[in-house]
C-alpha atoms as a PDB file:
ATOM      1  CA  UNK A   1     112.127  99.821 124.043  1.00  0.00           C
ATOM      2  CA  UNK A   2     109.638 102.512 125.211  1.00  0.00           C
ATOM      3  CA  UNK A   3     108.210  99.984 127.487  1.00  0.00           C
ATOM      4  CA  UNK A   4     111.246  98.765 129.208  1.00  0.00           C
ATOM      5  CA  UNK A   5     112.162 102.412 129.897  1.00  0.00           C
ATOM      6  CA  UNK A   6     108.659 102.437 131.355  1.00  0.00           C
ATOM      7  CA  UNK A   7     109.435  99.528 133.759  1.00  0.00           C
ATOM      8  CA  UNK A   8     112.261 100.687 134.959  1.00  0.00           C
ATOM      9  CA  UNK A   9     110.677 104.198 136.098  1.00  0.00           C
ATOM     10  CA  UNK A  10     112.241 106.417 133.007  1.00  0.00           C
ATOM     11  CA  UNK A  11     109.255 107.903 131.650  1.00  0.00           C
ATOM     12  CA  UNK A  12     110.800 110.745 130.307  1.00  0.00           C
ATOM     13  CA  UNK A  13     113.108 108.883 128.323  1.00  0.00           C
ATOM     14  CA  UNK A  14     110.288 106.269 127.057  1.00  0.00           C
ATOM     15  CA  UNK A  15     108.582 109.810 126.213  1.00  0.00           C
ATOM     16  CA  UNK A  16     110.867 110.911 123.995  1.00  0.00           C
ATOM     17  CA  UNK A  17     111.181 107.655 121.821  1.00  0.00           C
ATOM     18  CA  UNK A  18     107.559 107.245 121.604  1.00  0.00           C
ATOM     19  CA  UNK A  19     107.330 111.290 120.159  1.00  0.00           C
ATOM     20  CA  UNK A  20     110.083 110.327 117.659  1.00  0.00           C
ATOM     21  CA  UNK A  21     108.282 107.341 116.556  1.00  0.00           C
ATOM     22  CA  UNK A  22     105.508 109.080 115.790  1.00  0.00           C
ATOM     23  CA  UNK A  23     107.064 111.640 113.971  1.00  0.00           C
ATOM     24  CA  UNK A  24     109.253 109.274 111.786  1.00  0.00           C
ATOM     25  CA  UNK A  25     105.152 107.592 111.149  1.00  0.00           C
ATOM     26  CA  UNK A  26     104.421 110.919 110.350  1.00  0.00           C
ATOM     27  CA  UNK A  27     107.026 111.743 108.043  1.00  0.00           C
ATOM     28  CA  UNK A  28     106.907 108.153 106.264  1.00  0.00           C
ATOM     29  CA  UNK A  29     102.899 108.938 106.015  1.00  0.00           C
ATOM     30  CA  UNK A  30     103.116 112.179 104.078  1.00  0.00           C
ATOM     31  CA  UNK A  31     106.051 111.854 101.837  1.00  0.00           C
ATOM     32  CA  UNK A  32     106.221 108.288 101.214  1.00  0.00           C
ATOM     33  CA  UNK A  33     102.703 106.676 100.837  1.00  0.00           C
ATOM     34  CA  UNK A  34     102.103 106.241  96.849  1.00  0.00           C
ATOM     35  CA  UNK A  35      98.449 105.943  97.198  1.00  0.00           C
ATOM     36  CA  UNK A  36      97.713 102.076  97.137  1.00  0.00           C
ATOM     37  CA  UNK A  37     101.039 101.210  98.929  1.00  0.00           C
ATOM     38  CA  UNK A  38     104.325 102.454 100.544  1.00  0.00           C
ATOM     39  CA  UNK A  39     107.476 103.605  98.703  1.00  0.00           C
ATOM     40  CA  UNK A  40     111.101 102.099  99.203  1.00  0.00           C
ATOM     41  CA  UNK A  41     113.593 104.548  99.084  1.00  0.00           C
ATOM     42  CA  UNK A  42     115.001 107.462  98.233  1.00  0.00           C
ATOM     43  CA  UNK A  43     117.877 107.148  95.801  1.00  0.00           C
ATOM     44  CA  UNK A  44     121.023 109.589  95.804  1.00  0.00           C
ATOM     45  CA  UNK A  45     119.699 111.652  92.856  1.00  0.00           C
ATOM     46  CA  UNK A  46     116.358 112.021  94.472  1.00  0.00           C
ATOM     47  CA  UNK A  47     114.269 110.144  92.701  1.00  0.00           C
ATOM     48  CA  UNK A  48     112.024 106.954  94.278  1.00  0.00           C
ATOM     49  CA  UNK A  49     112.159 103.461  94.352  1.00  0.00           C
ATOM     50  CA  UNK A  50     108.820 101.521  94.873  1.00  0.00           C
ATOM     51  CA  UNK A  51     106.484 103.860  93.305  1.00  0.00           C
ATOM     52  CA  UNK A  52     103.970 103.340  90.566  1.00  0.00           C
ATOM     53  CA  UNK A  53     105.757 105.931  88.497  1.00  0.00           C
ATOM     54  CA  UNK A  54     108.769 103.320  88.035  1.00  0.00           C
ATOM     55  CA  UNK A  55     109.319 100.845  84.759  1.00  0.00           C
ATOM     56  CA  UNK A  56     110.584  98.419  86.797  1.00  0.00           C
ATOM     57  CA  UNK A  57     110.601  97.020  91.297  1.00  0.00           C
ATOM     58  CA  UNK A  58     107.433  99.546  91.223  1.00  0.00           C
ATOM     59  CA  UNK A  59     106.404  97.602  94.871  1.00  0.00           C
ATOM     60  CA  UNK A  60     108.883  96.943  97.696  1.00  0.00           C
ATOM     61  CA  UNK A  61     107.921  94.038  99.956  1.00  0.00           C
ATOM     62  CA  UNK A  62     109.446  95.000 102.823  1.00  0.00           C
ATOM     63  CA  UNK A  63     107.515  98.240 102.584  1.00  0.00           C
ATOM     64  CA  UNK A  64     104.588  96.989 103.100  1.00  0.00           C
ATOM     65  CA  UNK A  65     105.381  94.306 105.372  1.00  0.00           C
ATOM     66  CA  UNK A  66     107.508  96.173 108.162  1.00  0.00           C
ATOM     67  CA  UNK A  67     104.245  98.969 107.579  1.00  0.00           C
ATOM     68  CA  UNK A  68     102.146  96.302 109.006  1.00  0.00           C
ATOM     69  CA  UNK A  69     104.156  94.661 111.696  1.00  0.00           C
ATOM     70  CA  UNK A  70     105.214  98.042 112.951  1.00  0.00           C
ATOM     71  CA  UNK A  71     101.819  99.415 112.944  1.00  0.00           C
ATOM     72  CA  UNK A  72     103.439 102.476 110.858  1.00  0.00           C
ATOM     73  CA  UNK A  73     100.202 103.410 109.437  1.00  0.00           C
ATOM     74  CA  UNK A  74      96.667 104.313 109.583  1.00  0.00           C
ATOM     75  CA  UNK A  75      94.742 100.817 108.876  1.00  0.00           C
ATOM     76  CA  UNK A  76      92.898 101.722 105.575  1.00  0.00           C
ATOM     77  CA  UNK A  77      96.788 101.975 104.627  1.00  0.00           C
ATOM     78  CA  UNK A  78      98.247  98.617 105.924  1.00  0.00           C
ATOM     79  CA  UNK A  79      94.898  96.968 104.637  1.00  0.00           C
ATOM     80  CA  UNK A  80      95.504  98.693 101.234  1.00  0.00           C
ATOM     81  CA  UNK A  81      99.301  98.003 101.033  1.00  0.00           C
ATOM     82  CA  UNK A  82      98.801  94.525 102.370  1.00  0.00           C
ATOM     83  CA  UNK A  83      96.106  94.297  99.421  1.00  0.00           C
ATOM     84  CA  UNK A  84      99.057  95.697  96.939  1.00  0.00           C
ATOM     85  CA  UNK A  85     101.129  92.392  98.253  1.00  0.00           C
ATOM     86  CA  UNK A  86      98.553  90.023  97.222  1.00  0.00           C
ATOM     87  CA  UNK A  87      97.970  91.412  93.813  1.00  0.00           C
ATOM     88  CA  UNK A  88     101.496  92.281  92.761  1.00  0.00           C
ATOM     89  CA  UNK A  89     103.803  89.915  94.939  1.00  0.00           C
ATOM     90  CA  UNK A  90     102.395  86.885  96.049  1.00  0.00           C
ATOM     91  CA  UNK A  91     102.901  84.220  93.837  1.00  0.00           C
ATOM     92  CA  UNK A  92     103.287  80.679  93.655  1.00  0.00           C
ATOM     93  CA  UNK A  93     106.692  80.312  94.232  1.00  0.00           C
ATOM     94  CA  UNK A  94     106.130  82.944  96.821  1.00  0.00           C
ATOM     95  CA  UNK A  95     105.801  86.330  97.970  1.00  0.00           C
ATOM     96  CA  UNK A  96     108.605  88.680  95.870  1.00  0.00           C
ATOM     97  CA  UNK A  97     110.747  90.855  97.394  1.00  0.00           C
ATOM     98  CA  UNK A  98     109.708  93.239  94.092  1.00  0.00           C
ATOM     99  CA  UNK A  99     108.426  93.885  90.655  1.00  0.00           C
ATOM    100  CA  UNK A 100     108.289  93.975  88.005  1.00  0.00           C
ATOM    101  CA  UNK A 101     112.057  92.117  87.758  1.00  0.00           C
ATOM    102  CA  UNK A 102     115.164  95.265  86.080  1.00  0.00           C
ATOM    103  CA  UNK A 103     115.543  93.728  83.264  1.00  0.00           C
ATOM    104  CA  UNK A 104     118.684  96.194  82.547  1.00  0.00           C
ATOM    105  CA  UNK A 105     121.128  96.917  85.163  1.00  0.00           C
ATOM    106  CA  UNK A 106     120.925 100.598  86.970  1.00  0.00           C
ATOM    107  CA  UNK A 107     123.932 102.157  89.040  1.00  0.00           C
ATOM    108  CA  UNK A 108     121.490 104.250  90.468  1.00  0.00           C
ATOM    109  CA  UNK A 109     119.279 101.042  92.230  1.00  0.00           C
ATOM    110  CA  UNK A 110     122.451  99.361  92.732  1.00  0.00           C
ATOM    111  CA  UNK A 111     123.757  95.433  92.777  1.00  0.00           C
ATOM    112  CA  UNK A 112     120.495  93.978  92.730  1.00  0.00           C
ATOM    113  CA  UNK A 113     119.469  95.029  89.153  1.00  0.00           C
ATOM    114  CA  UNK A 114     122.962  93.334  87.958  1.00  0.00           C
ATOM    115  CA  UNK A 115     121.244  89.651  88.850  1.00  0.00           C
ATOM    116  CA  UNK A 116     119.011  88.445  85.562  1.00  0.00           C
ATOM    117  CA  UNK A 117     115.486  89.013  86.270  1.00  0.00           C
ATOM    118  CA  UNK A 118     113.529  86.806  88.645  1.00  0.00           C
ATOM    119  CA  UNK A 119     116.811  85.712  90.732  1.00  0.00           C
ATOM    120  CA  UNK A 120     117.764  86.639  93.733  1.00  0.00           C
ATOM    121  CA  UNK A 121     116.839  90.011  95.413  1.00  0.00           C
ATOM    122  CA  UNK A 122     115.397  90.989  91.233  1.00  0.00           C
ATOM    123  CA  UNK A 123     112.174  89.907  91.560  1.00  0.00           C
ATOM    124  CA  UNK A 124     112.906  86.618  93.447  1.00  0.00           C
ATOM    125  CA  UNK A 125     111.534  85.141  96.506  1.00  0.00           C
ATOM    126  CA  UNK A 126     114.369  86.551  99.217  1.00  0.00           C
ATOM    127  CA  UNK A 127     113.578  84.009 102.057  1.00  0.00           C
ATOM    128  CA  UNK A 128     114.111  86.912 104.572  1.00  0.00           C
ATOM    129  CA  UNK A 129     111.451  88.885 103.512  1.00  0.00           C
ATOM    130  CA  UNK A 130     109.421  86.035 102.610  1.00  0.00           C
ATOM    131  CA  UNK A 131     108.889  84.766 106.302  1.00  0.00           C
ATOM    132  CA  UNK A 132     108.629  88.123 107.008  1.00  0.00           C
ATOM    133  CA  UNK A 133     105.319  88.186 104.680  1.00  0.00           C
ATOM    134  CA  UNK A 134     103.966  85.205 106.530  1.00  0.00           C
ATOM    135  CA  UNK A 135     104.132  87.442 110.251  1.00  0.00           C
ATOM    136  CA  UNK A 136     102.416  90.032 108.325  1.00  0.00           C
ATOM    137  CA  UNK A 137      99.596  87.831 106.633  1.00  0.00           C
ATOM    138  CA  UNK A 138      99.023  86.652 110.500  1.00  0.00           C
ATOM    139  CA  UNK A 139      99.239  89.624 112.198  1.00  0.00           C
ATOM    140  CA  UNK A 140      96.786  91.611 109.704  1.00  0.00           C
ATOM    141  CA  UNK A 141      94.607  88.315 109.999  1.00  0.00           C
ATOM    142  CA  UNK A 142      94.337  87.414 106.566  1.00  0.00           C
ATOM    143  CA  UNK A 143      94.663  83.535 107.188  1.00  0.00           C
ATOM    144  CA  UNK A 144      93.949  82.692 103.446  1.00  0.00           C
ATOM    145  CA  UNK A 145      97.055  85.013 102.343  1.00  0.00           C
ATOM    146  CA  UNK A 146      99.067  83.129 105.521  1.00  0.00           C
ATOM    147  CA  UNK A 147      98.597  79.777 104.445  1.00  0.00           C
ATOM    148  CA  UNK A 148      99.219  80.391 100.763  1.00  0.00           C
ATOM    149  CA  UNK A 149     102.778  81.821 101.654  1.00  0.00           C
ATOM    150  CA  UNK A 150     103.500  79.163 104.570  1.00  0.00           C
ATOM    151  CA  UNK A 151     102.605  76.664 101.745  1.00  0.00           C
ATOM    152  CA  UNK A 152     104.607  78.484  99.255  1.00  0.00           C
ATOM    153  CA  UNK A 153     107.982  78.659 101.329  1.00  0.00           C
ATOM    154  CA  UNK A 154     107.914  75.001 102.988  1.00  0.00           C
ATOM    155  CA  UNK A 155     110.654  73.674 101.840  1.00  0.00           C
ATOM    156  CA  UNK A 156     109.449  69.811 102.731  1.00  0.00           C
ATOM    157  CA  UNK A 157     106.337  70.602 100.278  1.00  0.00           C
ATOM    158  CA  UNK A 158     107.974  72.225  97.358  1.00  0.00           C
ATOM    159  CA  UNK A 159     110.776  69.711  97.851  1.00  0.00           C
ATOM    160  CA  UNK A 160     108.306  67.073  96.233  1.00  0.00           C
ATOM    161  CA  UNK A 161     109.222  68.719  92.914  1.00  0.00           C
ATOM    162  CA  UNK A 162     112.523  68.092  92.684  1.00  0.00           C
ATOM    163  CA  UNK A 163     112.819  68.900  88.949  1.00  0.00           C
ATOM    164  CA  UNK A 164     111.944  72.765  89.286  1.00  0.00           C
ATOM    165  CA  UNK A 165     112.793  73.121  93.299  1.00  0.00           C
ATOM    166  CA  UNK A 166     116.445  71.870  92.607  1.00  0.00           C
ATOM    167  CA  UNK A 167     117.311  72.090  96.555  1.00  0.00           C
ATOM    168  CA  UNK A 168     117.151  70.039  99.453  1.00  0.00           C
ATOM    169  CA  UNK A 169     113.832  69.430 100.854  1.00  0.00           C
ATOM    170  CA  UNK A 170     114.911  69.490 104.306  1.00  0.00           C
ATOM    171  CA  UNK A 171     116.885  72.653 104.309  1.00  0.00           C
ATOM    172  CA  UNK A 172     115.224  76.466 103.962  1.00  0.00           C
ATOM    173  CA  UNK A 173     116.605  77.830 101.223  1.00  0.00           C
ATOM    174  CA  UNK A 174     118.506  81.743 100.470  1.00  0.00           C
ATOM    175  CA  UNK A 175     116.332  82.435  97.627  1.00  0.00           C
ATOM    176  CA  UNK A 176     113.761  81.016  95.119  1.00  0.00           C
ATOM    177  CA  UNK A 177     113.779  82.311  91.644  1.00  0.00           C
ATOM    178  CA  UNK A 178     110.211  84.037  90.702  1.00  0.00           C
ATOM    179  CA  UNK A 179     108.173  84.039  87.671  1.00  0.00           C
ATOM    180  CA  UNK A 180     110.382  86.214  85.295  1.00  0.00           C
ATOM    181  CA  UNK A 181     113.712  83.650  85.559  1.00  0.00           C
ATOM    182  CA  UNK A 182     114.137  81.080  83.374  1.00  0.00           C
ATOM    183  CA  UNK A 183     113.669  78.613  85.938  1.00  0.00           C
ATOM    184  CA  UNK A 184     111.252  79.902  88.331  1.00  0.00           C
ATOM    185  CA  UNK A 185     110.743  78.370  91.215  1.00  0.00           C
ATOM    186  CA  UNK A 186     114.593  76.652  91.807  1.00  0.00           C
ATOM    187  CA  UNK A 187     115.868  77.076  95.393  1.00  0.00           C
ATOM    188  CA  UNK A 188     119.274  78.048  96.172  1.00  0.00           C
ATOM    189  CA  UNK A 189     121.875  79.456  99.020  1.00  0.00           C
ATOM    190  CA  UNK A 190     120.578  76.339 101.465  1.00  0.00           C
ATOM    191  CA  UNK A 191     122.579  75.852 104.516  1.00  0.00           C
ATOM    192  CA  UNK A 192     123.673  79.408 104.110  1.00  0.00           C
ATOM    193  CA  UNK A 193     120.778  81.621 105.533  1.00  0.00           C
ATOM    194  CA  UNK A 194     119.779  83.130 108.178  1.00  0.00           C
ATOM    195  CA  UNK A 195     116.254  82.985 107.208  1.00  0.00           C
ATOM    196  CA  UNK A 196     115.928  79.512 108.656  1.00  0.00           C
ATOM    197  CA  UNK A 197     115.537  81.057 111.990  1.00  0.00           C
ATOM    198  CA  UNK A 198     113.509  83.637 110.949  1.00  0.00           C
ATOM    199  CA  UNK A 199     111.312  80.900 109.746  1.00  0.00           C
ATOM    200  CA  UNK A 200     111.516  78.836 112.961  1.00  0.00           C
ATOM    201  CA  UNK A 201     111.032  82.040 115.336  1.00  0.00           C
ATOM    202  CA  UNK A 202     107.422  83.128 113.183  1.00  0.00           C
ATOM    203  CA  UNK A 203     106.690  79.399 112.750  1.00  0.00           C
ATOM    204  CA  UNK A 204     106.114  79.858 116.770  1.00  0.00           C
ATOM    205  CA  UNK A 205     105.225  83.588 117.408  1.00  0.00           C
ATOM    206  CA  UNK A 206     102.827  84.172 114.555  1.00  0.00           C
ATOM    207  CA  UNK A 207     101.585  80.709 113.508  1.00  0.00           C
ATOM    208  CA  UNK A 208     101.380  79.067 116.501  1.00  0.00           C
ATOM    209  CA  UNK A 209     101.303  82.625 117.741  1.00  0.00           C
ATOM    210  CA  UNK A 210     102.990  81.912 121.165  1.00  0.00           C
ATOM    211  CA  UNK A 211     104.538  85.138 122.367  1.00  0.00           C
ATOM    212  CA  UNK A 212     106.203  86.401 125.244  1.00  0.00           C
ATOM    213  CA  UNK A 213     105.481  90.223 126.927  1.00  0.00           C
ATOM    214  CA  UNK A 214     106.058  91.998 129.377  1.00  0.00           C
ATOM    215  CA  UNK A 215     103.752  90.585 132.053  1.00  0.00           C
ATOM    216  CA  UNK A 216     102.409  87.864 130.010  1.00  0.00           C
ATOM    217  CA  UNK A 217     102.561  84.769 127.572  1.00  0.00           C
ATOM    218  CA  UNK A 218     100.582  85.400 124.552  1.00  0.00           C
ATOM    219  CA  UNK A 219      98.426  82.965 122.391  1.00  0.00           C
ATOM    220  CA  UNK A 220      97.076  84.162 119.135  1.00  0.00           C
ATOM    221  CA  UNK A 221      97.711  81.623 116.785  1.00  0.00           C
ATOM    222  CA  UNK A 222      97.196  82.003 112.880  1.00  0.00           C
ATOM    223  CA  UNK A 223      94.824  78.641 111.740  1.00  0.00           C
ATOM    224  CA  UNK A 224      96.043  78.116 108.657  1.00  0.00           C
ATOM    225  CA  UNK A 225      94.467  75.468 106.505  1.00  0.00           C
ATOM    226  CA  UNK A 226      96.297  72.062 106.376  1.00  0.00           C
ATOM    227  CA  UNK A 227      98.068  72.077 109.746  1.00  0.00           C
ATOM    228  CA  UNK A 228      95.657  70.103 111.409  1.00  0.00           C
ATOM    229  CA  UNK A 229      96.588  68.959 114.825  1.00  0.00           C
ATOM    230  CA  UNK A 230      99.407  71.086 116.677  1.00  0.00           C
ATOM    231  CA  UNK A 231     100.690  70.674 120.035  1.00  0.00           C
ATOM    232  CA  UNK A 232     103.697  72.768 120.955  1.00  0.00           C
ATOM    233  CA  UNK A 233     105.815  73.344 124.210  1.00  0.00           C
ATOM    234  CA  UNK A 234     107.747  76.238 125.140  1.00  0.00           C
ATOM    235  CA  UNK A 235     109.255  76.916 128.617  1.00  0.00           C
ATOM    236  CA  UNK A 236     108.379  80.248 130.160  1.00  0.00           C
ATOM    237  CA  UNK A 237     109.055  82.046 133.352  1.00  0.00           C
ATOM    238  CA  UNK A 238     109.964  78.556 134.298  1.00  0.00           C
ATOM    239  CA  UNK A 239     107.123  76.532 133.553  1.00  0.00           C
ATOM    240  CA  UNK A 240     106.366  74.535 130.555  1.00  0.00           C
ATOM    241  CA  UNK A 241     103.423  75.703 128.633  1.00  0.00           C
ATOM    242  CA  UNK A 242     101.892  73.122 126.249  1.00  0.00           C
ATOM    243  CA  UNK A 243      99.243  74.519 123.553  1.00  0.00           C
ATOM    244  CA  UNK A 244      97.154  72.650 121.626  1.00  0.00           C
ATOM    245  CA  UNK A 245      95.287  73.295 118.332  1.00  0.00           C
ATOM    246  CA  UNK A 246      93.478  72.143 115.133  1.00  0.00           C
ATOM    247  CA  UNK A 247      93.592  74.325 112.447  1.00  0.00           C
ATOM    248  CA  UNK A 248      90.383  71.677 110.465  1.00  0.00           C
ATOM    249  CA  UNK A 249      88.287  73.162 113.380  1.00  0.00           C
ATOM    250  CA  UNK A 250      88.475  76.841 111.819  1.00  0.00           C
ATOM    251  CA  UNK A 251      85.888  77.989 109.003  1.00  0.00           C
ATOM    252  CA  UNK A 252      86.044  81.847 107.864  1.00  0.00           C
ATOM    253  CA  UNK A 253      84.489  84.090 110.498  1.00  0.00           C
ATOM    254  CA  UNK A 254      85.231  81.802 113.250  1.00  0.00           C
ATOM    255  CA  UNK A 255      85.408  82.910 117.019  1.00  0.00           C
ATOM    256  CA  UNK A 256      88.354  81.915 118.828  1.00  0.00           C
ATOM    257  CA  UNK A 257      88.414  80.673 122.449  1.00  0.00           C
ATOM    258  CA  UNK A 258      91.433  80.254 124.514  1.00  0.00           C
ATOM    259  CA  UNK A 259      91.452  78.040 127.886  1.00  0.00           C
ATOM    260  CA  UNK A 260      93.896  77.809 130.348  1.00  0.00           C
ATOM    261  CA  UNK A 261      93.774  74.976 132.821  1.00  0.00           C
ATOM    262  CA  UNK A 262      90.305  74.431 131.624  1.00  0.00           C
ATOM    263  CA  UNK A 263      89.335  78.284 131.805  1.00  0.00           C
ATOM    264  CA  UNK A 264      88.724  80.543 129.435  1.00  0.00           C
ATOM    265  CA  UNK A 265      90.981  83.418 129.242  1.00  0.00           C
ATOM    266  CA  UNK A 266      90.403  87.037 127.914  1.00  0.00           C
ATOM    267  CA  UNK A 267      92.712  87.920 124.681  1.00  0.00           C
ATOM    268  CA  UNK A 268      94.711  84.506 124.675  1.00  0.00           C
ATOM    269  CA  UNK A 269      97.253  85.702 127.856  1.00  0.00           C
ATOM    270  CA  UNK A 270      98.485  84.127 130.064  1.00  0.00           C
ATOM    271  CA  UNK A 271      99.850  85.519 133.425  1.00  0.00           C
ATOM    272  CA  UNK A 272     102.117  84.518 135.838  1.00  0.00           C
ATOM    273  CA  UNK A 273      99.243  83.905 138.860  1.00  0.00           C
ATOM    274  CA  UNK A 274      97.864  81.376 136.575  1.00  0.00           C
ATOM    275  CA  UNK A 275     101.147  79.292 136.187  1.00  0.00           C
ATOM    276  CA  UNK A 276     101.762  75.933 138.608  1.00  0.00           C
ATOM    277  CA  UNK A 277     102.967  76.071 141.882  1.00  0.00           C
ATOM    278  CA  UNK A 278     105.423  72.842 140.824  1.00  0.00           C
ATOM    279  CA  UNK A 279     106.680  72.073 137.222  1.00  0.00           C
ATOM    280  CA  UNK A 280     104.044  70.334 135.803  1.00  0.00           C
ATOM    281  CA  UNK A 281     102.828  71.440 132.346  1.00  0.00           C
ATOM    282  CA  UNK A 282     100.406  73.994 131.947  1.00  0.00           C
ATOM    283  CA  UNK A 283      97.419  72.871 129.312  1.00  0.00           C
ATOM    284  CA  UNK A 284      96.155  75.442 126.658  1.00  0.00           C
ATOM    285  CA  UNK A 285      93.468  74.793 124.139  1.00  0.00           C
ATOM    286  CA  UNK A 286      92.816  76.722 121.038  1.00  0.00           C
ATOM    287  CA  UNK A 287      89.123  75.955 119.518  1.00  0.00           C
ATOM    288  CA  UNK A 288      87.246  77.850 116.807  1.00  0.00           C
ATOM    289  CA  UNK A 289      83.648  78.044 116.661  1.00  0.00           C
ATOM    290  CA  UNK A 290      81.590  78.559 113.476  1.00  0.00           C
ATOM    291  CA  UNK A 291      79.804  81.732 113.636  1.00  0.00           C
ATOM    292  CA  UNK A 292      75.940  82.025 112.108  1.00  0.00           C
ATOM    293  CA  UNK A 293      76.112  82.788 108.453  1.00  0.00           C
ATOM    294  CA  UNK A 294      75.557  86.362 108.687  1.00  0.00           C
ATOM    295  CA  UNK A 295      78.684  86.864 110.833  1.00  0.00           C
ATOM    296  CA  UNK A 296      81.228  85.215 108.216  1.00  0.00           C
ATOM    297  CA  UNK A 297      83.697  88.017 108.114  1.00  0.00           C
ATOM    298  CA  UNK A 298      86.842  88.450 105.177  1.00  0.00           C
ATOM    299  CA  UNK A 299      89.420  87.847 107.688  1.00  0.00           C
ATOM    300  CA  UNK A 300      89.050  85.355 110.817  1.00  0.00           C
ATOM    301  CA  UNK A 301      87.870  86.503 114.168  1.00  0.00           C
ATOM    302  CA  UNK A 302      90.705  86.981 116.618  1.00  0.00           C
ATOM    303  CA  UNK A 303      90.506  86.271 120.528  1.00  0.00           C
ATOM    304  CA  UNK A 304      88.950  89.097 122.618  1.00  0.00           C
ATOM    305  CA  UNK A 305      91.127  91.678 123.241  1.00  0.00           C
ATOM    306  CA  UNK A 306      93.996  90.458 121.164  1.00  0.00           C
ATOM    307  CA  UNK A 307      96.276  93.064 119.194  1.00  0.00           C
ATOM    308  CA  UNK A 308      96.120  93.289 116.156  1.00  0.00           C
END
């Protein structure tokens, strides 16, 4: 919101919310970093949730997660917390929301330690925090981690196994039951949850990565394997922008090119000078070249000047 203050000439007010950020980054640095990823919570009695000292939900998610999207950290953190996700959370099912599962209920931890473990917010997949999980795989650039969870969650892809899925495979479901239930990897609350959008709104901004700013129409997309050809439309400051992609064209390490109207564009924007006089569509092309051997990097190569 900093920003907007900044557009409409209140600097001093954009000021002050950018100071308190930093000092809440501060404060969430020093007291609540557990040394290979972030803490939860504090509890009323004191004590934390989401540390390594804990029996049981040791690791948070959403710690980790909203760390990375929000840039709340230095980067050998979110690298090492996002690194925490993939050892302790990720798993075939899906990313958990925690673990290990409470296998006893807790009145200090609350409701979610009364479900049996594995279901629901106790060691489940919570489909919330789950898409969630796929915009931070993408944003961090860890496309393997992306496509594993964007596999994971697809509910027209786990649907094929209608004896363990259980749901609807045209529906995204509430919840998925993790590894510690006795039936991992059933589906339920479908055509209840508000995770469907969340699902449909990353789908675009962080997969496709098509995303608005101020001044600008961002394209960073996320190639993760198996998507193949992509061609998607979105209307913006009244034009209709229409990007296309192939995800078989990306190898690790690749270098990512973005044209517009046949030229190639610094950091994937796109500004208004470049849009059409009259309302017909405005052509974008992702491509990904293979970089020499020695350049293969872990994670892919983003466009120039992209945020991370």
């Amino acid at each position: 919101f900093a920003e907007v203050l900044e557009l409409i000439d209140d600097s001093a007010a954009a000021q002050t919310l950018l100071d308190k950020r930093e000092s809440y980054i501060a404060a969430a640095n020093e007291h609540a970093w557990d040394g290979q990823w972030y803490r939860r919570a504090t509890m009323d009695n004191g004590n934390w949730l989401g540390t390594k000292d804990n029996d049981a939900g040791r690791i948070f998610l959403n710690a980790q997660t909203w760390a990375i999207l929000a840039d709340a950290g230095p980067q050998d953190r979110l690298d090492a917390a996002w690194d925490s996700v993939k050892e302790h959370l990720i798993r075939e099912m899906g990313p958990l929301l925690l673990a290990p599962a409470y296998s006893v209920p807790d009145t200090d931890v609350g409701y979610i330690t009364r479900y049996t473990p594995g279901s629901r917010e106790n060691g489940g997949v919570y489909m919330h925090a789950a898409t969630w999980a796929l915009a931070a795989a993408c944003k961090i650039g860890d496309t393997e981690s992306a496509t594993t969870i964007w596999n994971a969650i697809s509910p027209a892809r786990e649907g094929r196994d209608q004896k363990s899925y259980i749901a609807e495979p045209y529906v995204t479901p509430g919840n998925v039951d993790g590894p510690d239930s006795a039936t991992p990897g059933a589906a339920g609350w479908t055509w209840y949850t508000g995770s469907a959008a969340w699902l449909t709104n990353i789908s675009l901004t962080r997969v496709l990565g098509i995303r608005p700013e101020f001044g600008a129409l961002r394209i960073d997309p996320c190639p993760i394997s198996g998507l193949g050809r992509i061609t998607a439309q979105r209307r913006w400051r009244g034009r209709t922008i229409v990007v296309h992609a192939d995800t078989n064209e990306h190898t690790p390490g690749a270098a990512c090119s973005i044209t517009v109207a046949g030229k190639e564009t610094q950091g994937g924007l796109i500004t208004p000078d470049v849009l059409p006089k009259s309302d017909e569509p405005l052509e974008v092309r992702v491509r990904w070249t293979p970089m020499p051997a020695s350049g293969l990097e872990h994670r892919p190569t983003r466009p120039v000047g992209a945020p991370r």
